[in-house]
Protein backbone atom coordinates (compact mmCIF):
# COMPACT_ATOMS: atom_id res chain seq x y z
CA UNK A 1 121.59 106.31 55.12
CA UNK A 2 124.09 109.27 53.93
CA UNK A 3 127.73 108.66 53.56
CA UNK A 4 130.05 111.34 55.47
CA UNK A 5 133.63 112.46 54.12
CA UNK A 6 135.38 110.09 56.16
CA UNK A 7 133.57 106.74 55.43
CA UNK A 8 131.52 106.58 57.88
CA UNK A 9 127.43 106.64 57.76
CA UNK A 10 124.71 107.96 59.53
CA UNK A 11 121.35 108.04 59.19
CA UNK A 12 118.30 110.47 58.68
CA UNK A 13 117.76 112.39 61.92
CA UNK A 14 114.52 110.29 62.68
CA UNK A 15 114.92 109.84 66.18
CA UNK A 16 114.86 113.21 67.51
CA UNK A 17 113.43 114.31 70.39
CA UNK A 18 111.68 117.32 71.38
CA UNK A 19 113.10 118.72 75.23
CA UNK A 20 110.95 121.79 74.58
CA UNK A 21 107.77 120.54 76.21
CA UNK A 22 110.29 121.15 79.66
CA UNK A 23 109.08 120.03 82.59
CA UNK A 24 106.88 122.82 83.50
CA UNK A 25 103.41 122.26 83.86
CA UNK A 26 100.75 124.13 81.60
CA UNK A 27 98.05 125.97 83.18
CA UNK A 28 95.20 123.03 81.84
CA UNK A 29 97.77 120.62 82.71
CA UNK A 30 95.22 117.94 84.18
CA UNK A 31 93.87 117.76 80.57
CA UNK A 32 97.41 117.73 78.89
CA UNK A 33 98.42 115.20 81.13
CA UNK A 34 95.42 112.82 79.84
CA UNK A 35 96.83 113.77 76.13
CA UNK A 36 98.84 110.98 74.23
CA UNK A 37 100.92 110.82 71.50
CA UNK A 38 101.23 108.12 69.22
CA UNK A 39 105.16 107.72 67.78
CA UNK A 40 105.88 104.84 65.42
CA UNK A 41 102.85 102.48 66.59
CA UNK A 42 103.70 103.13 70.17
CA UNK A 43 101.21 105.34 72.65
CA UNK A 44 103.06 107.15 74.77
CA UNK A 45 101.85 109.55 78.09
CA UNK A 46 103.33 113.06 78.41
CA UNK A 47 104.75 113.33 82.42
CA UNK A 48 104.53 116.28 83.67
CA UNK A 49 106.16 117.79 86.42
CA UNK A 50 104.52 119.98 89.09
CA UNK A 51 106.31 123.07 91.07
CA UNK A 52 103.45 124.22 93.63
CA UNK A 53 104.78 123.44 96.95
CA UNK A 54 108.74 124.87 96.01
CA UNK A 55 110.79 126.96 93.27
CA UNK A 56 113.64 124.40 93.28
CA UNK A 57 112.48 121.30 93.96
CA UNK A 58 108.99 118.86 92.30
CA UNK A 59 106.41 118.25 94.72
CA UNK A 60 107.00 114.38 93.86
CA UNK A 61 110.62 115.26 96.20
CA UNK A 62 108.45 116.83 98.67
CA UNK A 63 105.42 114.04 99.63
CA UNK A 64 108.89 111.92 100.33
CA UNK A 65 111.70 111.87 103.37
CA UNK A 66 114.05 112.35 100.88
CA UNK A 67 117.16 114.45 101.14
CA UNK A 68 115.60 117.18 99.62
CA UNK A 69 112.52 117.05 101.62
CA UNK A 70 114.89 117.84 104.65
CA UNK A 71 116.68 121.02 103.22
CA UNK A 72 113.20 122.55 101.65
CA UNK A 73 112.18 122.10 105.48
CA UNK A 74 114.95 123.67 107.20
CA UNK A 75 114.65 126.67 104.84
CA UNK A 76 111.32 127.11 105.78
CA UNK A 77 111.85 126.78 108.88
CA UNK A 78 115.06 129.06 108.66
CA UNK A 79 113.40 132.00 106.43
CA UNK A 80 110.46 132.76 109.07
CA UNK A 81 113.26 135.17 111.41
CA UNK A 82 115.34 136.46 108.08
CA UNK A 83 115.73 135.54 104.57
CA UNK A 84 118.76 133.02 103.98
CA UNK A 85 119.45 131.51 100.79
CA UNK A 86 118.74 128.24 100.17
CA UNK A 87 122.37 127.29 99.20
CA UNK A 88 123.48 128.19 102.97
CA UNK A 89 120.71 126.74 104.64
CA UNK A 90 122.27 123.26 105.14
CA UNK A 91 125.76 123.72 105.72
CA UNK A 92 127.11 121.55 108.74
CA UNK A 93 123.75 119.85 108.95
CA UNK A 94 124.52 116.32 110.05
CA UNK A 95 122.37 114.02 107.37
CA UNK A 96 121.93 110.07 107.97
CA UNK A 97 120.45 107.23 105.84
CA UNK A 98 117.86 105.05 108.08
CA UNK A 99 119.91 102.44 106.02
CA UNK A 100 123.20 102.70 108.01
CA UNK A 101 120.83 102.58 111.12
CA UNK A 102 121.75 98.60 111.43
CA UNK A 103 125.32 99.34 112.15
CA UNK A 104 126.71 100.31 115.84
CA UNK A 105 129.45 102.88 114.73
CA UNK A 106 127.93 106.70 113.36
CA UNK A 107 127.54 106.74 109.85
CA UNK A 108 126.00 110.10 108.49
CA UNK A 109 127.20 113.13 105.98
CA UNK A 110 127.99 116.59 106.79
CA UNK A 111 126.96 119.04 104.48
CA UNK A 112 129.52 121.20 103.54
CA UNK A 113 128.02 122.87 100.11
CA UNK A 114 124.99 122.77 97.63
CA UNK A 115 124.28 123.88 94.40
CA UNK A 116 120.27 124.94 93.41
CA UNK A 117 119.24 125.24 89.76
CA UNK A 118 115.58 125.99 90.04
CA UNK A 119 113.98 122.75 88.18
CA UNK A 120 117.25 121.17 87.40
CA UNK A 121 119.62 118.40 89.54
CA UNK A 122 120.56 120.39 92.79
CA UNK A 123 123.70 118.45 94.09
CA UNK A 124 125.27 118.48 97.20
CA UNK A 125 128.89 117.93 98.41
CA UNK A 126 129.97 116.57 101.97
CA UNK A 127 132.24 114.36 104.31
CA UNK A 128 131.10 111.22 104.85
CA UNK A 129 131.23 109.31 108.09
CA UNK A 130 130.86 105.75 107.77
CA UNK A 131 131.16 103.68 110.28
CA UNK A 132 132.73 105.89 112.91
CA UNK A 133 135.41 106.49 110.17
CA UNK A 134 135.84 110.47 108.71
CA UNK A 135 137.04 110.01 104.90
CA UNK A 136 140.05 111.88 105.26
CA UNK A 137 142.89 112.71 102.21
CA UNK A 138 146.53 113.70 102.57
CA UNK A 139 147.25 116.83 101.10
CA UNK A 140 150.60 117.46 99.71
CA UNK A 141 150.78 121.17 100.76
CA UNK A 142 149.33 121.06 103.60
CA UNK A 143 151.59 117.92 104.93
CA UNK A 144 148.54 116.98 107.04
CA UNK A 145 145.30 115.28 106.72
CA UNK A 146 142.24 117.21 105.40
CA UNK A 147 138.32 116.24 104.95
CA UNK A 148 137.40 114.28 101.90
CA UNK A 149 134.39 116.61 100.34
CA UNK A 150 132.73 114.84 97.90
CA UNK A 151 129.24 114.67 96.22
CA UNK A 152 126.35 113.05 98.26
CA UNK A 153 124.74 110.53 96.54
CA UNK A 154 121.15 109.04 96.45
CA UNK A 155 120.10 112.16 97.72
CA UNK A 156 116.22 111.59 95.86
CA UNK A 157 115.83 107.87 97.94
CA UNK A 158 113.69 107.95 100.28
CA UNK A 159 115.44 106.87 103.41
CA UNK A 160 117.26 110.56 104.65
CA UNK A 161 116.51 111.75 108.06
CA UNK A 162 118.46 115.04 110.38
CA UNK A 163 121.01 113.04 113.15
CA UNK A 164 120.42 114.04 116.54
């Protein structure tokens, strides 16, 4: 342990770890993956992340109905006439969680903007019906009611499917 100017201590920088190994796969990655790494007594496996099926999202989010699953669909789907960016592809698309199924009212999101970062968190922003009920906010300028947009959550469970 060091002492700082103001009193205070901190130790030696012994827990520091290494986000350079990203999570890109290596070409030999089958044999990387089997690799280990043994860190103060404790064996640890290196996890590897795999981009074959999609630029922007792991083919773990693919092999699942997830949220993702259904926008990397739709811009496949959406790209065979003319090229549209992936960011457009969903807006206005009508999202549900088989979840809210049990309940009589409509409960879904609409999509009303997404941000990609190939191999990062893509996030999504929408208005949430729940329960027949449109989040709405007053707006001050407006003098009238306008759409709550807010970020979609959960979006990697498992349970998203397209309303009809």
């Amino acid at each position: 342990l060091t002492n700082n100017r103001k009193g205070s201590f901190t130790s030696p920088n012994v827990f520091k770890r290494s986000f350079s190994e990203a999570t890109v796969a290596p070409a030999n990655a089958e044999k990387a993956a089997e690799e280990e790494e043994e860190e103060f007594g404790v064996v640890k496996k290196r996890v590897f992340v795999r981009y074959t099926q999609s630029k922007f999202f792991p083919d773990s989010q693919l092999n699942k109905p997830t949220f993702w699953k259904i926008v990397h669909d739709r811009h496949q789907e959406m790209n065979k006439d003319r090229p549209v960016h992936i960011e457009r592809v969903c807006e206005g698309l009508k999202v549900t969680r088989e979840l809210w199924d049990r309940y009589e009212e409509p409960s879904f999101w609409e999509v009303k903007k997404m941000k990609i970062v190939a191999r990062a968190s893509p996030r999504a922003w929408g208005v949430r019906t729940f329960r027949g009920v449109k989040e709405q906010v007053y707006d001050e300028e407006k003098k009238e009611m306008v759409d709550r947009v807010r970020k979609i959550r959960g979006t990697r469970k498992v349970t998203w499917r397209v309303c009809s």
